[in-house]
Protein backbone atom coordinates (compact mmCIF):
# COMPACT_ATOMS: atom_id res chain seq x y z
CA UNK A 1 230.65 146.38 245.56
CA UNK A 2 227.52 148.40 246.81
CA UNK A 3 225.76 146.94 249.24
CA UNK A 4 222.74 144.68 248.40
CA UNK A 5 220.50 145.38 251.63
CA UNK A 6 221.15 149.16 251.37
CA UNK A 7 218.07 151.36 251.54
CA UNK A 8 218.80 152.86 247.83
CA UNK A 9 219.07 148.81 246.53
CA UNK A 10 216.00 148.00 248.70
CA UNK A 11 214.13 151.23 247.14
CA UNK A 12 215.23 150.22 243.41
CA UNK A 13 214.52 146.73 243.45
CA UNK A 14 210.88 148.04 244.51
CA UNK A 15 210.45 150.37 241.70
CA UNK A 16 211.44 147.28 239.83
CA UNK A 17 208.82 145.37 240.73
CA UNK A 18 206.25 148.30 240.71
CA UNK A 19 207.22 148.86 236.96
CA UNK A 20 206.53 144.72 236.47
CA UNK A 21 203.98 144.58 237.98
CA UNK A 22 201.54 147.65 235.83
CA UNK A 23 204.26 148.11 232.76
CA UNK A 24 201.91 145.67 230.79
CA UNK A 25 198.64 147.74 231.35
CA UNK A 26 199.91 150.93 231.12
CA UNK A 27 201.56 150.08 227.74
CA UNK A 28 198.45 148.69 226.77
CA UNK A 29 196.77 152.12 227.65
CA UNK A 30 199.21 153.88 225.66
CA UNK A 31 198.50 151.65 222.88
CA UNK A 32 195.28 152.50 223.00
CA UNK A 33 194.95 155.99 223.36
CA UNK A 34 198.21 156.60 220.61
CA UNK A 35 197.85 153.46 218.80
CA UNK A 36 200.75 151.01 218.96
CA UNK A 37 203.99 152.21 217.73
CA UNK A 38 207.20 154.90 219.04
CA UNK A 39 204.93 157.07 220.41
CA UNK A 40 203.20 154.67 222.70
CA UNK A 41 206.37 153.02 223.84
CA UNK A 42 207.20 156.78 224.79
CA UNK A 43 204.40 157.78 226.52
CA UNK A 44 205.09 153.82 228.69
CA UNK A 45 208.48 154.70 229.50
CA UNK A 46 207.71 158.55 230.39
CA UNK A 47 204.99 157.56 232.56
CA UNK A 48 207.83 155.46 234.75
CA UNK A 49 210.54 158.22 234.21
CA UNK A 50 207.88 160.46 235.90
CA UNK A 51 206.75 158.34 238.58
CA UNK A 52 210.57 157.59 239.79
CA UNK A 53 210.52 160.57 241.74
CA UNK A 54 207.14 159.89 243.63
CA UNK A 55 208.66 156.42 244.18
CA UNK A 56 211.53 157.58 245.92
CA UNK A 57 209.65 159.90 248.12
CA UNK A 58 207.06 157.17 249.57
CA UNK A 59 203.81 158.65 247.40
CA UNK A 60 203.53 155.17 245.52
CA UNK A 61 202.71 152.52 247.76
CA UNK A 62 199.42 150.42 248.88
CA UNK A 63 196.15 151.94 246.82
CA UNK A 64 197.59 154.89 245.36
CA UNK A 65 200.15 153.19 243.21
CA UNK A 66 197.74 152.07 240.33
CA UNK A 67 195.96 154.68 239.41
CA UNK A 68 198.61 156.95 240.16
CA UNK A 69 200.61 154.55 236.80
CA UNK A 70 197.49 155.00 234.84
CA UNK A 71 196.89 158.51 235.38
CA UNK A 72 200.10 159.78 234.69
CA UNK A 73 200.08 157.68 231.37
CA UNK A 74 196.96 159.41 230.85
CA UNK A 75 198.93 162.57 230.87
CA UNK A 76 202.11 161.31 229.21
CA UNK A 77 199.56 160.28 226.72
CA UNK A 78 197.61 163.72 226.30
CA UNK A 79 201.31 165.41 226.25
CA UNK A 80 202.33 163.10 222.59
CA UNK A 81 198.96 163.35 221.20
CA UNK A 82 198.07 167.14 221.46
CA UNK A 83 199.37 167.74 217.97
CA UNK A 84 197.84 164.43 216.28
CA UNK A 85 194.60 163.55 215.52
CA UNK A 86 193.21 160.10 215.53
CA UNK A 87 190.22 158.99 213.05
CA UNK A 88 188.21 158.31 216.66
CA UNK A 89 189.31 161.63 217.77
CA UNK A 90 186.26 163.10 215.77
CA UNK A 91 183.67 160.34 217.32
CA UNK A 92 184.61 160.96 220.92
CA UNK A 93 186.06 163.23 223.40
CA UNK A 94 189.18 162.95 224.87
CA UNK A 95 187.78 162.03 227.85
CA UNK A 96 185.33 159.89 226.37
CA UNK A 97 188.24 157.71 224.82
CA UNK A 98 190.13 157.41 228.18
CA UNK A 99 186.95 156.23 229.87
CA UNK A 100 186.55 153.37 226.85
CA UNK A 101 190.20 152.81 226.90
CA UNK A 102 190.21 151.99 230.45
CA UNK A 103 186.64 150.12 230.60
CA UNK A 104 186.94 148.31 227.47
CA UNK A 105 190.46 148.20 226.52
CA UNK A 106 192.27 147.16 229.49
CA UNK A 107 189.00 145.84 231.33
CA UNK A 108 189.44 148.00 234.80
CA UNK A 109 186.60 147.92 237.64
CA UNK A 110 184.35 150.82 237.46
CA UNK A 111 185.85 151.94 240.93
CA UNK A 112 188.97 152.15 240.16
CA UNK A 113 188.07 153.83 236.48
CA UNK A 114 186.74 156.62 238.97
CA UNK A 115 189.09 156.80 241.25
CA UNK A 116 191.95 157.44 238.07
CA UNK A 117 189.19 159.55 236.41
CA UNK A 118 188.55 161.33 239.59
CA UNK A 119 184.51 161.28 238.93
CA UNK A 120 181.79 159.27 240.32
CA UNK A 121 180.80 155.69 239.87
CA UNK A 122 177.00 156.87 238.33
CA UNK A 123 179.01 159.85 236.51
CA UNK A 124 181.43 157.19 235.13
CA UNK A 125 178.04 154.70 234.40
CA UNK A 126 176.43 157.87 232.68
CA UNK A 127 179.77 158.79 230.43
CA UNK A 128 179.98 155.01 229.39
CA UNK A 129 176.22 154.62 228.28
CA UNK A 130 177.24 157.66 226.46
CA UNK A 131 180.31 156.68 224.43
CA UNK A 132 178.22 152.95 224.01
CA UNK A 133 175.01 154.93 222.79
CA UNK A 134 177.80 157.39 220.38
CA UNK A 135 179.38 154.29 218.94
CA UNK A 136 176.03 152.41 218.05
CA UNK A 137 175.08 155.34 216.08
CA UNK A 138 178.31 156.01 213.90
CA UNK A 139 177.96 152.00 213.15
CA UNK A 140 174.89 152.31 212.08
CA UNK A 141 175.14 155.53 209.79
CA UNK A 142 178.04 153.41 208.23
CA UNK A 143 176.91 151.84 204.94
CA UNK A 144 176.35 148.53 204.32
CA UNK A 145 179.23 146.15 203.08
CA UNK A 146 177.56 143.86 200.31
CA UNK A 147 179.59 140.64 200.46
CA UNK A 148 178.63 137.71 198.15
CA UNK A 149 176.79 135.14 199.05
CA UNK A 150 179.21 132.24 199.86
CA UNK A 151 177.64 128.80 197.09
């Protein structure tokens, strides 16, 4: 029987608990920047099968472990959907759609958005007036739904 307080059990149980503790957001990333389905779970369980290593090593721990999850999701994310194209993919960038999924998808603080980004908070402010002022336009060149008057 291996040895529960052994420096390999102690380091494994952690990565445990690291992959509790941000599996939910960074499948709900995934989600959003691949929609929800195979690939999505993919891109999740890549981003951990990555981050293992880094784990191991000591690179994961106090403020660094967050957006290090999210930004290699980001990447395990840009890997799947290089050869598919989303209907947003035409209203946005790709980096416009990580900044939305990360602002109003999984609802991050605009420091920690730039931190994973790796721009400035009045950058960050700037790209997100952006992809709000983008989006108000396309929904209002969108035609009007006529729905019958309910009586």
């Amino acid at each position: 029987m291996p040895d529960p307080l052994s420096p390999k059990a102690a380091t494994a149980a952690g990565f445990t608990h690291y992959i509790e503790q941000y599996s939910g957001s960074v499948y709900a990333l995934s989600c959003l920047l691949l929609e929800k389905g195979a690939r999505a779970e993919q891109a999740a369980t890549a981003t951990f099968v990555a981050l293992h290593p880094l784990w191991l090593k000591g690179a994961l721990s106090g403020d660094a472990a967050a957006p290090a999850a999210y930004r290699e999701c980001i990447r395990q994310c840009a890997v799947l959907a290089r050869d598919r194209s989303r209907c947003s993919a035409a209203l946005l960038s790709w980096e416009d759609q990580l900044a939305s999924a990360l602002w109003y998808g999984i609802q991050l603080p605009l420091t920690e958005i730039s931190q994973i980004l790796e721009c400035s908070v009045p950058e960050l402010k700037a790209r997100l007036r952006g992809i709000r002022e983008q989006m108000a336009a396309a929904h209002s060149a969108l035609p009007a739904v006529h729905r019958p008057s309910a009586g």
